[in-house]
Protein backbone atom coordinates (compact mmCIF):
# COMPACT_ATOMS: atom_id res chain seq x y z
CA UNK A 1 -181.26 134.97 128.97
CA UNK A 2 -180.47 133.22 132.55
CA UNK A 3 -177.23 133.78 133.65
CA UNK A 4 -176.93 129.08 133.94
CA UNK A 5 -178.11 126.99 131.51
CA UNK A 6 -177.41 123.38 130.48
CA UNK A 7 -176.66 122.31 127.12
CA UNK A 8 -176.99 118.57 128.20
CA UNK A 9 -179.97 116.60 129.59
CA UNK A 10 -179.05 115.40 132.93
CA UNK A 11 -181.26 113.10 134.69
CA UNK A 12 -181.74 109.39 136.03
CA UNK A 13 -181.97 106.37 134.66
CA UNK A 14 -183.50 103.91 137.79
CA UNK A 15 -180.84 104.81 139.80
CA UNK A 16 -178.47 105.89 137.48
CA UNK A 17 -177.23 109.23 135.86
CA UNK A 18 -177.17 109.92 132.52
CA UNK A 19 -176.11 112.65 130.74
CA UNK A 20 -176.97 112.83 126.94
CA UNK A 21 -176.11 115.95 124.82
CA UNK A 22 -175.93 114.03 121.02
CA UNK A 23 -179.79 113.46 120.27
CA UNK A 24 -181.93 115.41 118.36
CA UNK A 25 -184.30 117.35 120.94
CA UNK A 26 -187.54 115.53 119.43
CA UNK A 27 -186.13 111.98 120.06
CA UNK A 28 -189.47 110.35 122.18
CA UNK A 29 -188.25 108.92 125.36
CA UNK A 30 -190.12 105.68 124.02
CA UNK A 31 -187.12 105.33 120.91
CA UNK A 32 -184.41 106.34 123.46
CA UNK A 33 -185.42 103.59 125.77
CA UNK A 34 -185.45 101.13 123.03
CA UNK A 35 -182.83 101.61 120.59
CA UNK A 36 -180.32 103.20 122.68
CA UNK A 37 -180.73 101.87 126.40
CA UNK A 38 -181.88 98.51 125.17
CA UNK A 39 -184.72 98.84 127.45
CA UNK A 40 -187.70 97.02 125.18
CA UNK A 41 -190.06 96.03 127.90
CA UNK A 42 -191.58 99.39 127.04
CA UNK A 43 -193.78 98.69 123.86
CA UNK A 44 -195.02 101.19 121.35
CA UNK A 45 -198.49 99.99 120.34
CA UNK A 46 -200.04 103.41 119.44
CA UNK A 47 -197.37 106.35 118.63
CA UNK A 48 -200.14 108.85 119.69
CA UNK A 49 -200.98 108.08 123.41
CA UNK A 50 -203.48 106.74 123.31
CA UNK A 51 -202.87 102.95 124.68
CA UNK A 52 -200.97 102.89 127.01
CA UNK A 53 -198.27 100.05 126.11
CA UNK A 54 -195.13 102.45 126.32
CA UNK A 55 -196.17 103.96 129.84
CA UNK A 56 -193.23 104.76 132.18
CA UNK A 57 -193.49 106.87 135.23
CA UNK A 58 -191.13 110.29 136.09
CA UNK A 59 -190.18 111.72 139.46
CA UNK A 60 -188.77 114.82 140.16
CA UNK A 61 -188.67 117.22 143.04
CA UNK A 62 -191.95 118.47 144.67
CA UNK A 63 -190.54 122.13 145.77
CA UNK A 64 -191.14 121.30 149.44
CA UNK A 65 -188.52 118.77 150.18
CA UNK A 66 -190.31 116.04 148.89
CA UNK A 67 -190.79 114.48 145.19
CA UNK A 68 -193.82 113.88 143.28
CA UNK A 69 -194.17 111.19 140.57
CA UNK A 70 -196.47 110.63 137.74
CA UNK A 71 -197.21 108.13 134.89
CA UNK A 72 -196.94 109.22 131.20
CA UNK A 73 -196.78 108.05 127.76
CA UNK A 74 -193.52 107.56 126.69
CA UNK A 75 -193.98 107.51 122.87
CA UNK A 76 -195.16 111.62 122.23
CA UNK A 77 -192.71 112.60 125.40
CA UNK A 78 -189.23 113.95 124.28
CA UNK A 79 -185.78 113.28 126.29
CA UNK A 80 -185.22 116.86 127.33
CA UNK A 81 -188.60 116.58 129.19
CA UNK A 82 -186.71 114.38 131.23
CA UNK A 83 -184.02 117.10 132.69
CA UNK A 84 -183.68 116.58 136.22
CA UNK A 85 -185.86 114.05 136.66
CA UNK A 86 -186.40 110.62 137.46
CA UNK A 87 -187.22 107.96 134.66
CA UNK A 88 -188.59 104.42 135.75
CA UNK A 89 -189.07 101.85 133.56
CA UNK A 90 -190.96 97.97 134.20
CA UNK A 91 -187.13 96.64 134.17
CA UNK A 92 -186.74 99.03 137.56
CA UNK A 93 -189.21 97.55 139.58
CA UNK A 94 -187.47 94.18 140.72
CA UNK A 95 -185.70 93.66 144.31
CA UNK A 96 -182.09 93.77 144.34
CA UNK A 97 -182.41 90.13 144.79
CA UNK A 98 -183.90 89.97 141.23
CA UNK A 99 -187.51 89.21 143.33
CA UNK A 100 -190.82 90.48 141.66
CA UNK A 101 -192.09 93.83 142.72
CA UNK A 102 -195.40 93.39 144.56
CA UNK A 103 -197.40 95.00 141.44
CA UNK A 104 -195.85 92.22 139.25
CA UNK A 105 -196.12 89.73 141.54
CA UNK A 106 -200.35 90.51 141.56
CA UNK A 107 -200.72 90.38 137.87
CA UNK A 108 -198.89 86.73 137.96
CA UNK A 109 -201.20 85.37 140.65
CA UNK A 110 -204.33 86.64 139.10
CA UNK A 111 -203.32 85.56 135.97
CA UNK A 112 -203.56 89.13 134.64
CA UNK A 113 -201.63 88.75 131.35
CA UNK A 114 -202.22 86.88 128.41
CA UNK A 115 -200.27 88.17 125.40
CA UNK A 116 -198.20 90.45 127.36
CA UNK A 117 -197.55 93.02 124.93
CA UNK A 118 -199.63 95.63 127.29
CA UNK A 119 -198.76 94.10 130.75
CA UNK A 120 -195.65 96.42 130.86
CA UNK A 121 -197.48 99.29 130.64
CA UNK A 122 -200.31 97.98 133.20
CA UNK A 123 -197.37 97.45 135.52
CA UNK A 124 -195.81 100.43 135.15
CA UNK A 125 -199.63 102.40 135.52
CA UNK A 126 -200.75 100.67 138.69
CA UNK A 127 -197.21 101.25 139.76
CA UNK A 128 -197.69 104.70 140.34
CA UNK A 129 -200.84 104.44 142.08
CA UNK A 130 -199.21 101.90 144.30
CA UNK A 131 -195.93 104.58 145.34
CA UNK A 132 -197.74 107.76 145.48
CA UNK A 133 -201.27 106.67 147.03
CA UNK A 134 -203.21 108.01 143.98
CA UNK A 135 -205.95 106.05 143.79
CA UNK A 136 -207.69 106.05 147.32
CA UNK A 137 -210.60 104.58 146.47
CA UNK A 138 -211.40 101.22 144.24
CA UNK A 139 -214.34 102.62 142.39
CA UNK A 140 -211.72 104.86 140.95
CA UNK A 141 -209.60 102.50 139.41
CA UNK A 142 -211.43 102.50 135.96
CA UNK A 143 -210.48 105.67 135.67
CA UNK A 144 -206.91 105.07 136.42
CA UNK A 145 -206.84 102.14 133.79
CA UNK A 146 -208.69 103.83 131.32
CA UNK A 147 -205.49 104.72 129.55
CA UNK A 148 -203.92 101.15 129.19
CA UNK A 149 -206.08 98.96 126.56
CA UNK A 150 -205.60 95.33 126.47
CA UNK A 151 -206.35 93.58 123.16
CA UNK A 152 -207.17 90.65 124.98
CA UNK A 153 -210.20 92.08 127.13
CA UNK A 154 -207.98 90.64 130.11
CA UNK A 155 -209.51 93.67 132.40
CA UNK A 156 -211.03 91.51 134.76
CA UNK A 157 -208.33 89.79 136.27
CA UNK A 158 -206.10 93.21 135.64
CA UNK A 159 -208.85 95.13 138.27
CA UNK A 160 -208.63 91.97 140.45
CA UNK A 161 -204.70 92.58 140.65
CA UNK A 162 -204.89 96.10 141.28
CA UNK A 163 -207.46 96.00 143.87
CA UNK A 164 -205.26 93.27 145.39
CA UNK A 165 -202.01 95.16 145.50
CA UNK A 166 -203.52 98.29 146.10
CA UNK A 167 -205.43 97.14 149.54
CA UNK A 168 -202.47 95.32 150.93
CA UNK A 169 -200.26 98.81 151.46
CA UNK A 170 -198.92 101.26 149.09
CA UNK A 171 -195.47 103.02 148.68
CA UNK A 172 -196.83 106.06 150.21
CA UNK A 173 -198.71 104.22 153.34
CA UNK A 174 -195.93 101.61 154.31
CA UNK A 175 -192.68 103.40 153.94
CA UNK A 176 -191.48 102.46 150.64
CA UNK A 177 -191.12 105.43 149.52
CA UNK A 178 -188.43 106.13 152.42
CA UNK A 179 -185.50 106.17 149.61
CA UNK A 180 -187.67 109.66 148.41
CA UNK A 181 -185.33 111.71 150.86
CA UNK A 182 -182.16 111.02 149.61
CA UNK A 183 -183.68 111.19 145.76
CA UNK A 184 -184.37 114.54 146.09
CA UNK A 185 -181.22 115.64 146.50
CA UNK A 186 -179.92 114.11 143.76
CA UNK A 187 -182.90 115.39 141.46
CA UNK A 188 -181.92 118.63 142.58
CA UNK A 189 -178.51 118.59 141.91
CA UNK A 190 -179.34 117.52 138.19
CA UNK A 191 -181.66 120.11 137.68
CA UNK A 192 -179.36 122.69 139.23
CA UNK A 193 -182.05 125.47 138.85
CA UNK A 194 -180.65 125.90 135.37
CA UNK A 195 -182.11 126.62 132.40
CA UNK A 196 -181.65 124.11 129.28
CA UNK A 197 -180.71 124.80 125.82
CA UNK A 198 -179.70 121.73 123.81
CA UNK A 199 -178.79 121.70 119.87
CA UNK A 200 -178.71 119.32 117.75
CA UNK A 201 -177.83 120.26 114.18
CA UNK A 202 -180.57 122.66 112.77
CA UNK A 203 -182.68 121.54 115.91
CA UNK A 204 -182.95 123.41 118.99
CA UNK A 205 -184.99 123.24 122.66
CA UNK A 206 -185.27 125.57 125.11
CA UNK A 207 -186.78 125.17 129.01
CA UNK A 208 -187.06 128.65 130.40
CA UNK A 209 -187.39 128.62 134.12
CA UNK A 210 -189.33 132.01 134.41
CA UNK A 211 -191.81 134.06 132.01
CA UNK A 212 -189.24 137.07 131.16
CA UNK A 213 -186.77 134.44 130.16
CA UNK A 214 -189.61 132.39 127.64
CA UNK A 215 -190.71 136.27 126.42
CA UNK A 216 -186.81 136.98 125.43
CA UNK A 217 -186.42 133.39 123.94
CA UNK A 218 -189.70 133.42 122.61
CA UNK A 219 -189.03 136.98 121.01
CA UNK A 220 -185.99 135.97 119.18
CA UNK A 221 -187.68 132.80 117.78
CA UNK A 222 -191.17 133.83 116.86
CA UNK A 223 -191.58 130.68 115.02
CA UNK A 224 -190.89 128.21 117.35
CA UNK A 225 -193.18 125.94 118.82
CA UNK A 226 -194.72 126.08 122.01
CA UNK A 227 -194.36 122.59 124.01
CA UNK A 228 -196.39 122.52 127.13
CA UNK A 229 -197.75 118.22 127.53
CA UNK A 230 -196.35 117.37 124.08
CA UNK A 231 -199.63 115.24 124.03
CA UNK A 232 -200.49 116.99 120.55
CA UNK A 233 -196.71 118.63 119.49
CA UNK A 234 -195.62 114.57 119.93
CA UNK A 235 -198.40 113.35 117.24
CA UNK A 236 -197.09 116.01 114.95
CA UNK A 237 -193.50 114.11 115.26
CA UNK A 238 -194.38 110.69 115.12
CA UNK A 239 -197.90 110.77 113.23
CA UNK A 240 -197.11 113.36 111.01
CA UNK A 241 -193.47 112.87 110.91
CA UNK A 242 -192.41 116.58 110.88
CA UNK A 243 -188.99 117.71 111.69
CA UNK A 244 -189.27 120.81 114.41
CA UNK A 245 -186.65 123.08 114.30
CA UNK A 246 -186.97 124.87 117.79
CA UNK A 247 -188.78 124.22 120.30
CA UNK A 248 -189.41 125.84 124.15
CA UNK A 249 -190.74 124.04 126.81
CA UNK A 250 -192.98 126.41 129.19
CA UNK A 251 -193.50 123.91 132.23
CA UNK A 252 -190.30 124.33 133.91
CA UNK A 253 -191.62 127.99 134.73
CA UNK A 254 -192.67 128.14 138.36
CA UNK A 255 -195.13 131.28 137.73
CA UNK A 256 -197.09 129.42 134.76
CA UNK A 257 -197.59 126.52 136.89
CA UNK A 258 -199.74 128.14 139.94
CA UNK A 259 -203.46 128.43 140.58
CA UNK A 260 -204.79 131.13 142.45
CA UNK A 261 -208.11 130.37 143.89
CA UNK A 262 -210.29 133.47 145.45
CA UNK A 263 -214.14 133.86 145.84
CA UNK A 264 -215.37 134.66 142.80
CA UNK A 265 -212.50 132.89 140.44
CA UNK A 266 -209.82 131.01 139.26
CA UNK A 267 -206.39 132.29 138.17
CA UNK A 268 -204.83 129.18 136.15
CA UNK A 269 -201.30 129.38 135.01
CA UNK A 270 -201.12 127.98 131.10
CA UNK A 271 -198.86 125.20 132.38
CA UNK A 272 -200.53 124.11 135.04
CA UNK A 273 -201.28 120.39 134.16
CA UNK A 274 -204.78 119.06 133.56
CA UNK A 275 -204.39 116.59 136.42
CA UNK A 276 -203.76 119.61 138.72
CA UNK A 277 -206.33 121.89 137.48
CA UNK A 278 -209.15 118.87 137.18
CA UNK A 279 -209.95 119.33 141.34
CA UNK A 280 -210.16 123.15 141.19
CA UNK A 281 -212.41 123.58 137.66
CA UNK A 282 -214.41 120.63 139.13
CA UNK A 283 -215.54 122.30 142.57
CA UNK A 284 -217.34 124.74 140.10
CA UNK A 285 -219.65 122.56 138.72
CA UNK A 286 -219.57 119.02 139.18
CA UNK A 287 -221.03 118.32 135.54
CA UNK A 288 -217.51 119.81 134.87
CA UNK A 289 -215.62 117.46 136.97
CA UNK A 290 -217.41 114.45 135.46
CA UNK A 291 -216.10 115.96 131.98
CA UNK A 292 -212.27 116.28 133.11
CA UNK A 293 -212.82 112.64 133.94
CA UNK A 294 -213.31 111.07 130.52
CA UNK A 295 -210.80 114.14 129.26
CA UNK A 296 -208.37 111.54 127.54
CA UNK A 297 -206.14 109.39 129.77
CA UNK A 298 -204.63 109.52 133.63
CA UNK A 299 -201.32 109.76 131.96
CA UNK A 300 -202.62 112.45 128.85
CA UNK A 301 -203.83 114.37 132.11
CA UNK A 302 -200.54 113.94 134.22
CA UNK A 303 -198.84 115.99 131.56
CA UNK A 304 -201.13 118.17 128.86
CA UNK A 305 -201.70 121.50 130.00
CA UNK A 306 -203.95 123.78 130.50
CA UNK A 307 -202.43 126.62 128.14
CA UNK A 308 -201.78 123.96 125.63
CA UNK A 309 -205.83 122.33 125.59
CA UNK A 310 -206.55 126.21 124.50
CA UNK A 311 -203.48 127.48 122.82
CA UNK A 312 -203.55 124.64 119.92
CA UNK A 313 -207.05 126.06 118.98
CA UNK A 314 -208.75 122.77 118.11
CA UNK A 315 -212.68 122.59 117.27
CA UNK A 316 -212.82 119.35 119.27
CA UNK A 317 -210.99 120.23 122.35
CA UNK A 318 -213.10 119.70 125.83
CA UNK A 319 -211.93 122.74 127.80
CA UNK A 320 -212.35 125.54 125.37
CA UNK A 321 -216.71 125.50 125.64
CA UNK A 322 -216.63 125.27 129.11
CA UNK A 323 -214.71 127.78 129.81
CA UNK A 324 -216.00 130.30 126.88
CA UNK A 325 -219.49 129.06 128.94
CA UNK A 326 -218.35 130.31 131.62
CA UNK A 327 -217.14 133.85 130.32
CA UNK A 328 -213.18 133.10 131.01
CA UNK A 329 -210.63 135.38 129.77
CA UNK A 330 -207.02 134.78 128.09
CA UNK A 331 -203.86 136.62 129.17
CA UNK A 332 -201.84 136.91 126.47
CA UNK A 333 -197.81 138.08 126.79
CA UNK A 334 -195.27 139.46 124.45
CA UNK A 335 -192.10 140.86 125.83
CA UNK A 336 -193.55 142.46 128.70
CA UNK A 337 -196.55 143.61 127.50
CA UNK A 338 -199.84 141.82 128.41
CA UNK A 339 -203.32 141.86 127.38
CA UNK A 340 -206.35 140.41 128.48
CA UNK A 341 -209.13 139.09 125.49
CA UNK A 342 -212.33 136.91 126.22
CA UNK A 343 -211.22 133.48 125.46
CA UNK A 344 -214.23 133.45 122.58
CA UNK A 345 -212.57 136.17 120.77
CA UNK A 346 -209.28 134.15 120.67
CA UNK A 347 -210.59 131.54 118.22
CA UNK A 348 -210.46 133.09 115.20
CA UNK A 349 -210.82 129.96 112.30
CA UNK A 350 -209.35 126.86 112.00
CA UNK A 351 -205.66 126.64 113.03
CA UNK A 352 -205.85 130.72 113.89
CA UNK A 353 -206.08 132.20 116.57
CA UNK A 354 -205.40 135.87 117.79
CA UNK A 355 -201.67 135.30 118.90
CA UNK A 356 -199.06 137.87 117.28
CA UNK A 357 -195.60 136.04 116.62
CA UNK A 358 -194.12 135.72 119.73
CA UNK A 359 -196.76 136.41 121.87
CA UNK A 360 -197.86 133.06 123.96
CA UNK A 361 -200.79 132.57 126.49
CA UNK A 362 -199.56 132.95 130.21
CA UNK A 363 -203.01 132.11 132.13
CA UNK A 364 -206.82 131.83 132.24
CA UNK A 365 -209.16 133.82 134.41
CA UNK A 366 -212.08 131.79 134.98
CA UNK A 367 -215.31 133.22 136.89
CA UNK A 368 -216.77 130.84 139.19
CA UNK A 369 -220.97 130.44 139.23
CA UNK A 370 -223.02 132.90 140.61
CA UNK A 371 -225.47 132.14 142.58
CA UNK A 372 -228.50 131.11 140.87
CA UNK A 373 -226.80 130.43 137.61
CA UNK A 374 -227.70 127.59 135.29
CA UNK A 375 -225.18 125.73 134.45
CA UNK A 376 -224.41 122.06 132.93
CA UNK A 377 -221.58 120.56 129.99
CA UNK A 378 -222.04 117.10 128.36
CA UNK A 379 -219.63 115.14 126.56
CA UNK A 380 -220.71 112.75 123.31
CA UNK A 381 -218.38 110.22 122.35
CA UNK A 382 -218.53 107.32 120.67
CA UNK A 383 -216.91 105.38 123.99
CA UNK A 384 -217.25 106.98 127.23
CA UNK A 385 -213.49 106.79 128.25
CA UNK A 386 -210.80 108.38 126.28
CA UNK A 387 -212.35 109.29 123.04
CA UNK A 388 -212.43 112.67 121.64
CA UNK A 389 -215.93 114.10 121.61
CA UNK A 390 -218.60 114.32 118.47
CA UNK A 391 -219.92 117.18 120.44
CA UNK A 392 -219.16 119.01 123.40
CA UNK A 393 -221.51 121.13 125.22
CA UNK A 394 -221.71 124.04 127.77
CA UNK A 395 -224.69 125.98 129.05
CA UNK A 396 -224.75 128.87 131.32
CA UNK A 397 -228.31 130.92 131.85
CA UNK A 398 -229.19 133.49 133.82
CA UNK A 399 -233.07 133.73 134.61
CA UNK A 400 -235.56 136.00 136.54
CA UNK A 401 -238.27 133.87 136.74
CA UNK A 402 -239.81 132.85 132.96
CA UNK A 403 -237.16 135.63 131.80
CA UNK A 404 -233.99 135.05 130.42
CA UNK A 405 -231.85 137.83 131.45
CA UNK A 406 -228.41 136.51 129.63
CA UNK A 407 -227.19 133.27 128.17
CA UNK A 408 -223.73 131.64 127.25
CA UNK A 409 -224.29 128.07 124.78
CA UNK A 410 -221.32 127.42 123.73
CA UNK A 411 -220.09 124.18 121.75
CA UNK A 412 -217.23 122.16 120.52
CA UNK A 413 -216.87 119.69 117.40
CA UNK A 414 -220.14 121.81 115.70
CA UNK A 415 -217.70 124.28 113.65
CA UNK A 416 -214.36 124.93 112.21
CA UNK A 417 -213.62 126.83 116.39
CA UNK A 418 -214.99 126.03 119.82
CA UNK A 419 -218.35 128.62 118.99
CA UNK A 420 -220.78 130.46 121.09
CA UNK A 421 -224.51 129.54 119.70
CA UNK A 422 -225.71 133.41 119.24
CA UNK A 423 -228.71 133.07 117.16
CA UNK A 424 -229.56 130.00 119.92
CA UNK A 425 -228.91 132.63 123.03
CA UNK A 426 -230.57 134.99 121.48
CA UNK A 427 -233.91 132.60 120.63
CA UNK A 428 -233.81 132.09 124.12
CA UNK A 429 -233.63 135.37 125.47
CA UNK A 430 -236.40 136.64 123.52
CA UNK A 431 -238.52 133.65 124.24
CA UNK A 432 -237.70 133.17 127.62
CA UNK A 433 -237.18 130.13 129.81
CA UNK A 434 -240.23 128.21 128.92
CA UNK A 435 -241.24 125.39 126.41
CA UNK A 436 -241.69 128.02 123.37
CA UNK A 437 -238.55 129.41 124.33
CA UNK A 438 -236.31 126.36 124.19
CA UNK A 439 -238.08 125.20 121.01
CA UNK A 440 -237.04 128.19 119.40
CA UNK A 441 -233.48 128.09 120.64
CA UNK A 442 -233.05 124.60 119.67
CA UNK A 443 -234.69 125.42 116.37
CA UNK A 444 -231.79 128.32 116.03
CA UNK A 445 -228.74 125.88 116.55
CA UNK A 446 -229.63 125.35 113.46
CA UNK A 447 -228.50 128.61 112.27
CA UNK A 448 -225.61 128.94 114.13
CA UNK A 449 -223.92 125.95 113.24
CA UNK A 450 -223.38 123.84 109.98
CA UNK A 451 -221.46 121.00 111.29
CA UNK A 452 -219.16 118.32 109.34
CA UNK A 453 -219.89 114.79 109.05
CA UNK A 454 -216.65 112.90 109.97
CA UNK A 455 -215.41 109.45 111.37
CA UNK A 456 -216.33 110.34 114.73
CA UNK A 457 -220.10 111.87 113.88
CA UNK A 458 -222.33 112.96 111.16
CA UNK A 459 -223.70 116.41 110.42
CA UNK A 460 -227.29 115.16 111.15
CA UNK A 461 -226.30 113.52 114.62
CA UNK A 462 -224.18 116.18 115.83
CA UNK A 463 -227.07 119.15 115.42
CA UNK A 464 -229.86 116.51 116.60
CA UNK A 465 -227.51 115.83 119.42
CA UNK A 466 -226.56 119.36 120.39
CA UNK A 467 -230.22 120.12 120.29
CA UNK A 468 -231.01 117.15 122.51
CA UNK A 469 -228.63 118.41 125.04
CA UNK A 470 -230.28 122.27 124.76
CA UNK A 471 -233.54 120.45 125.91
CA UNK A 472 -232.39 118.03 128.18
CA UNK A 473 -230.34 121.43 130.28
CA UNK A 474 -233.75 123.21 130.26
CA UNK A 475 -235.97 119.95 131.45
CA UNK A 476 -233.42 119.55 134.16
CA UNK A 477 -233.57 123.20 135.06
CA UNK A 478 -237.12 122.86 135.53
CA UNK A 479 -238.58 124.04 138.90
CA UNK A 480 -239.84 119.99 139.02
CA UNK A 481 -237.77 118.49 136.38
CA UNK A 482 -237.76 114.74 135.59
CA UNK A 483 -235.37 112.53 137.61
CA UNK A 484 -231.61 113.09 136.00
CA UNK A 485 -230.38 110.79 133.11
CA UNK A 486 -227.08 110.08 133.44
CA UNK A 487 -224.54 111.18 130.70
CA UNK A 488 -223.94 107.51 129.67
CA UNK A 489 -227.50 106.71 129.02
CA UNK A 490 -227.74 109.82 126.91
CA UNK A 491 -224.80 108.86 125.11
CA UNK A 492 -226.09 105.27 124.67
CA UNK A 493 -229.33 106.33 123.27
CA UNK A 494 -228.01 109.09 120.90
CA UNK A 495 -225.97 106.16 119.59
């Protein structure tokens, strides 16, 4: 165990400190803000993340002097998350002389609100594009919005605003940020370097702040859960409504949170968040970048993790088929012992994986493309942003002309585990990379997978559309292959 830790959660408030040591660990910032700050211009529309009405931005110290800030939801985010850190809320924003901040002030002369029950959360989301100079260019800003949903289809004049207050300076540009300095200091003297470990009754949490200290923790509380993003854990506390006894929070560990980049491949530490890791996995492919950016929401991204996408073993998450694609490998830790598995091998069925009681995931190796490697990943969804997929695909093929000399298909939402197509990469092999070959490959999908007819797909749409995809990668791989479809028109046509 660290020789400091913290059993209360110290952080600020605007620009005040508070220090809280009497709430259970899984209180959501969202209810804290609420029902005990009295803070209600943050709005809980969702519970799951997934609108964007209760979105608040954090700050907290960059490592190099500096701070960094990001937007999140507020409704599956717990108060401890908030240990030395900043917390902003929409009733922060306005000049000591009770003056609208410029943000606001856009919205109003567009007319950008109508209801209002999501314009705090709009606020709040262009907010942090306006003070850290995230969003550079204007044909990005549908991808900033994309997690903030107005019921009244008031985007228009909502884009308008944002374009607006975004061209006319930003906190970053015009030294508005110049307070940062002085912020940091304080950050840092909340945080103090020390580890947390708050109780509450039969409820526990625990923020390591290096690997041997989550191994020991993790060690003597084998059934604890894991909390990288809470952007699933959260769901399972205000969806599901379970009560979690003890839980560890891995991202306060500096070694989990650092990509190594050499020739040939990526080192990715399990907490690394997605936002972070989206630039790096996308300068492999960009069919891969284009996938991290419908991969939920700007704020889902700013805090799920890596570790967490693969360590909660879903069928339908995005990341898991790309990177079994692309022959990645797991590092697993107990204690002090490590191993090393291909990440296919670590899905074992639905809600198993090969984990031993307190052994957690500590990074991902992923191998970048060779040259001369075929390579492309597709996301279906019923809506192209922020909607988990029907099907997710992944292809990587080796060739030597008409000869296929090894082959990687590998698929989400088509079984019970993110799934390698075998009897598929095997058609394919054997009848190499021609038109008889891909017909029998596609043909074989049929063998490998039996998929489930849900709210999201049926059975019949997800094999005709994995099969669809199959094609579509080997008529684009052609030596003269038919001008590219885009991904939305795909999408549109399957339906």
């Amino acid at each position: 165990m660290a020789e400091q830790s913290s059993n209360t959660v110290r952080f600020l408030l605007g620009d005040e400190e508070r220090q809280i040591a009497d709430l259970p660990p899984t209180t959501t910032i969202l209810n804290y803000l609420r029902k005990h700050e009295r803070l209600t211009g943050t709005k809980e529309g969702c519970a799951e993340g997934d609108c964007g009405a209760c979105t608040v931005v954090l700050t907290e110290p960059d490592g190099e002097g500096g701070v960094r800030s990001w937007p999140v939801n507020s409704c599956i985010q717990f108060v401890p998350m908030l240990h030395g850190r900043q917390l902003l809320t929409v009733e922060h924003l306005k000049g000591a002389n009770g003056a609208l901040h410029p943000v606001q002030q856009a919205l109003v002369d567009h007319h950008a609100s109508q209801c209002g029950f999501c314009t705090p959360g709009f606020v709040m989301q262009i907010f942090a594009a306006w003070k850290t100079g995230a969003v550079p260019e204007q044909s990005s800003l549908n991808d900033w919005l994309a997690g903030n949903l107005c019921r009244c289809t008031g985007y228009g004049p909502i884009l308008a605003a944002t374009e607006d207050v975004l061209a006319n300076g930003d906190g970053t540009a015009d030294g508005r940020a110049a307070g940062d300095a002085g912020l940091t200091d304080r950050l840092v003297a909340l945080g103090e370097g020390a580890s947390l470990a708050v109780e509450h009754g039969d409820q526990r949490w625990f923020a390591p702040r290096s690997v041997e200290e989550l191994a020991e923790i993790y060690a003597a509380h084998p059934g604890a859960v894991l909390v990288g993003g809470a952007t699933d854990v959260g769901l399972w506390v205000t969806k599901a409504h379970r009560t979690l006894n003890t839980l560890i929070d891995v991202t306060r560990i500096p070694a989990l949170q650092q990509i190594e980049d050499t020739s040939d491949r990526l080192d990715i530490g399990a907490a690394v968040p997605l936002t972070e890791a989206h630039s790096a996995l996308g300068n492999i492919h960009g069919d891969i970048d284009s996938m991290l950016r419908r991969f939920a929401s700007t704020q889902i991204r700013s805090s799920g993790t890596v570790g967490g996408n693969i360590a909660n073993g879903s069928p339908i998450g995005d990341l898991p088929p790309v990177l079994i694609a692309l022959g990645a490998e797991l590092t697993l830790q107990k204690s002090s012992d490590r191993r090393m598995i291909p990440l296919e091998d670590f899905f074992i069925a639905y809600g198993k994986q090969d984990r031993a009681p307190g052994e957690f995931v500590a990074a991902i190796s992923v191998p970048k493309l060779e040259p001369g490697i075929k390579f492309s990943c597709h996301k279906i969804s019923k809506r192209f942003d922020q909607d988990i997929s029907a099907v997710l695909a992944a292809f990587h093929v080796k060739t030597d002309g008409e000869r296929v000399t090894g082959a990687r298909l590998a698929f989400g939402g088509m079984a019970a585990t993110p799934k390698r197509a075998a009897a598929a990469e095997k058609a394919l092999i054997n009848g190499g990379w021609t038109e008889a070959g891909i017909r029998a490959a596609t043909a074989a999908l049929a063998d490998d997978f039996t998929p489930l007819t849900d709210m999201r797909a049926s059975a019949d749409y997800r094999l005709k559309a994995a099969q669809n995809l199959l094609r579509r990668f080997w008529l684009e791989q052609a030596d003269n292959p038919p001008q590219r479809i885009s991904t939305y028109a795909v999408e549109k046509a399957n339906g």
